[in-house]
C-alpha atoms as a PDB file:
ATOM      1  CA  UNK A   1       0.000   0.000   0.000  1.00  0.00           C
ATOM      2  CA  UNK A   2       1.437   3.639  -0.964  1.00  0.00           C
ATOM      3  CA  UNK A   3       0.347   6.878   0.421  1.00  0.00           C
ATOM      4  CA  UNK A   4      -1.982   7.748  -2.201  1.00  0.00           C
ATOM      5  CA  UNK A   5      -4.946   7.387  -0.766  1.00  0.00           C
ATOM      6  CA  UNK A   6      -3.590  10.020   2.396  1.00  0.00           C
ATOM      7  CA  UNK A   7      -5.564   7.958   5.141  1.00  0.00           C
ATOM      8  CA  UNK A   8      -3.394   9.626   7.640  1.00  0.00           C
ATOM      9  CA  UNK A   9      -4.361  12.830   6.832  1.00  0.00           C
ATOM     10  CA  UNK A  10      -6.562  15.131   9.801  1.00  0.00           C
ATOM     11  CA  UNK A  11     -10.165  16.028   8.277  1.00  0.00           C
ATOM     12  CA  UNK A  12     -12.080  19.006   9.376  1.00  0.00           C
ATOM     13  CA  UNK A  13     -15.941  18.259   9.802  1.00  0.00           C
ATOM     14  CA  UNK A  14     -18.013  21.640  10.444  1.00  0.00           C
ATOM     15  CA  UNK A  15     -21.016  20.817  12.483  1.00  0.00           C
ATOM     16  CA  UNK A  16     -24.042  23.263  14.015  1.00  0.00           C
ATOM     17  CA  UNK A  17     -23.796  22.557  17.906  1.00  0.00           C
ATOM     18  CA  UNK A  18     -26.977  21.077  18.015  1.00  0.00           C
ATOM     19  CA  UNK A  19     -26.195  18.746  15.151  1.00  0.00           C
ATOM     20  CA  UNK A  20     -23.049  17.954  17.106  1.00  0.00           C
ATOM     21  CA  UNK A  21     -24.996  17.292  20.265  1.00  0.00           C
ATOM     22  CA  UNK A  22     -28.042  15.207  18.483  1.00  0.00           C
ATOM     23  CA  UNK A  23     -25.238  13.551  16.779  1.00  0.00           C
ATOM     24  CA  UNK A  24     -22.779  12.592  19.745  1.00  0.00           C
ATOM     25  CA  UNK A  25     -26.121  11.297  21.820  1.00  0.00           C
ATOM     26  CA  UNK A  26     -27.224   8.668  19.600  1.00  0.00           C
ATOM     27  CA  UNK A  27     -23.836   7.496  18.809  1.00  0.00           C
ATOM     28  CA  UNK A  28     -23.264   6.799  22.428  1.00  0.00           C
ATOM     29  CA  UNK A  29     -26.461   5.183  22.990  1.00  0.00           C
ATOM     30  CA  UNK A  30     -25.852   3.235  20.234  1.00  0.00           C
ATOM     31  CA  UNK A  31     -22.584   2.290  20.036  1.00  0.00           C
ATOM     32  CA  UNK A  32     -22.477   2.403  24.282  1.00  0.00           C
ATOM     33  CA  UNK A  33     -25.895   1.539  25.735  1.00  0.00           C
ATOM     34  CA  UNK A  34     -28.151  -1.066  23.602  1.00  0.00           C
ATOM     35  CA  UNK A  35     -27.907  -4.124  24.753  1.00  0.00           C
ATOM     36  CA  UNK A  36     -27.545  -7.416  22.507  1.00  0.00           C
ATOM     37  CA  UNK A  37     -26.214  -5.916  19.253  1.00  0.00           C
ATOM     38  CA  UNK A  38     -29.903  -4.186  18.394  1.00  0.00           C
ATOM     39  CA  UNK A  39     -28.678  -1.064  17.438  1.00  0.00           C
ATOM     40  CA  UNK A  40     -26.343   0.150  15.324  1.00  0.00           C
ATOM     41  CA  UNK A  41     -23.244  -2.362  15.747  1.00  0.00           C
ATOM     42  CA  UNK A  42     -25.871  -4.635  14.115  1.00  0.00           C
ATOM     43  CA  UNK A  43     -25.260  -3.111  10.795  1.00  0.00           C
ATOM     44  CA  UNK A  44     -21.524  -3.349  10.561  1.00  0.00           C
ATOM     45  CA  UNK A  45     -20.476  -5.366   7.684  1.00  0.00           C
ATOM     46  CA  UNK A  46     -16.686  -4.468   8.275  1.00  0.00           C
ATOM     47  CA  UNK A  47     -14.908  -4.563  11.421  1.00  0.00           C
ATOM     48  CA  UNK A  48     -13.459  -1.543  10.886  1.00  0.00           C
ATOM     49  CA  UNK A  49     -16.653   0.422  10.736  1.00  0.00           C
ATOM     50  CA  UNK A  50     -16.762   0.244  14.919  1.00  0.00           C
ATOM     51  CA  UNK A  51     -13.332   2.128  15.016  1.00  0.00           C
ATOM     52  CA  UNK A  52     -14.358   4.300  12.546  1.00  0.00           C
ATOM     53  CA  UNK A  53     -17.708   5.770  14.337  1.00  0.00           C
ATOM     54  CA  UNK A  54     -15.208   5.263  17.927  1.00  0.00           C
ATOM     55  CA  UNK A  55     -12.837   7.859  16.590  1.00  0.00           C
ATOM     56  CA  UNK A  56     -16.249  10.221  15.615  1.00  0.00           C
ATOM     57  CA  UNK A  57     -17.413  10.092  18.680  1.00  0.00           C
ATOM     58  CA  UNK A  58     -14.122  10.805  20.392  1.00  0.00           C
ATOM     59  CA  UNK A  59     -13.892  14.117  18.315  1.00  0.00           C
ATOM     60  CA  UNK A  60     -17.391  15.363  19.102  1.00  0.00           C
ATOM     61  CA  UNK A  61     -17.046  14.331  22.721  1.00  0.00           C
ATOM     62  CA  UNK A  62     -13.993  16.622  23.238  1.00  0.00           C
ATOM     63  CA  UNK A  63     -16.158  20.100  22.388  1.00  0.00           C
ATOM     64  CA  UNK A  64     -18.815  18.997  24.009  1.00  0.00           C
ATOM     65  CA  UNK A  65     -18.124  17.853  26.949  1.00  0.00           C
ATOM     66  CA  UNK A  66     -19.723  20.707  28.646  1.00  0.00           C
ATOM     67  CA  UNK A  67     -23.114  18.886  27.935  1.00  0.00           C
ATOM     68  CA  UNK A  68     -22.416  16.649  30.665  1.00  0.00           C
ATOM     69  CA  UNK A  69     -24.410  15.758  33.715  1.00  0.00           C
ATOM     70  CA  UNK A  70     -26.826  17.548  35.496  1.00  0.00           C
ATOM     71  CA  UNK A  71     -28.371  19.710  32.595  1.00  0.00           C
ATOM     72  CA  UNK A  72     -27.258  16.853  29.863  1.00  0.00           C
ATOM     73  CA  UNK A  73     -30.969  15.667  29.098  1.00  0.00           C
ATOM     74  CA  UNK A  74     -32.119  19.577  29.095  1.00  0.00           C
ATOM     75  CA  UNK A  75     -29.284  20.185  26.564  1.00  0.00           C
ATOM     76  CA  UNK A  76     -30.355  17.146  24.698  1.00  0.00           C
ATOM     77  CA  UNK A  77     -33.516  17.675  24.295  1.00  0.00           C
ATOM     78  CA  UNK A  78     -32.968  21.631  23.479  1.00  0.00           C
ATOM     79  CA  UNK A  79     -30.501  20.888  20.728  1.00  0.00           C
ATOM     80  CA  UNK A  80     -33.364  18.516  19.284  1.00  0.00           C
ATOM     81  CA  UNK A  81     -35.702  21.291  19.233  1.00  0.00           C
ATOM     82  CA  UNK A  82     -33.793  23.860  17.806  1.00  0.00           C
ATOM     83  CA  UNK A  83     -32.345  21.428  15.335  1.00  0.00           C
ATOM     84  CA  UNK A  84     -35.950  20.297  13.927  1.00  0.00           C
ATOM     85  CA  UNK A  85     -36.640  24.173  13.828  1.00  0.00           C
ATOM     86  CA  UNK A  86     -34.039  25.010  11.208  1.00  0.00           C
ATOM     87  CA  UNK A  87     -35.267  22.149   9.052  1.00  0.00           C
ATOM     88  CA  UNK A  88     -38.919  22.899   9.429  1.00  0.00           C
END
């Protein structure tokens, strides 16, 4: 394998906060919380994919880590609401 393909290279994703925060909730319940492989792990046709959506969540969890505990579900669900706004 060459470097060609630059898979080493840092991306930049630009995200709305409250895409962000809609985005780093479901990836932890779903990658962290559903029980028995009845979520998204169930979808994975490449072991890789796991590491992939690991390192995603990593990223978005650094910025918002302010979300955290005791206002997170207030957050959550305000980022939801302002989110669906935008698109509606």
């Amino acid at each position: 394998m060459t470097d060609d393909h630059r898979f080493d290279e840092t991306l930049t994703i630009n995200l709305k906060r409250d895409e962000a925060i809609v985005l780093l909730v479901y990836l932890t319940r779903e990658l962290y919380m559903v029980a028995d492989d009845k979520n998204l792990r169930a979808s994975f046709v490449h072991a890789a994919e796991v590491h992939g959506l690991l390192a995603l969540h990593q990223e978005l969890l650094r910025p918002l880590i302010d979300i955290g505990a005791p206002d997170a579900e207030g957050i959550e669900l305000a980022a939801r609401e302002h989110l669906l706004k935008r698109f509606s």
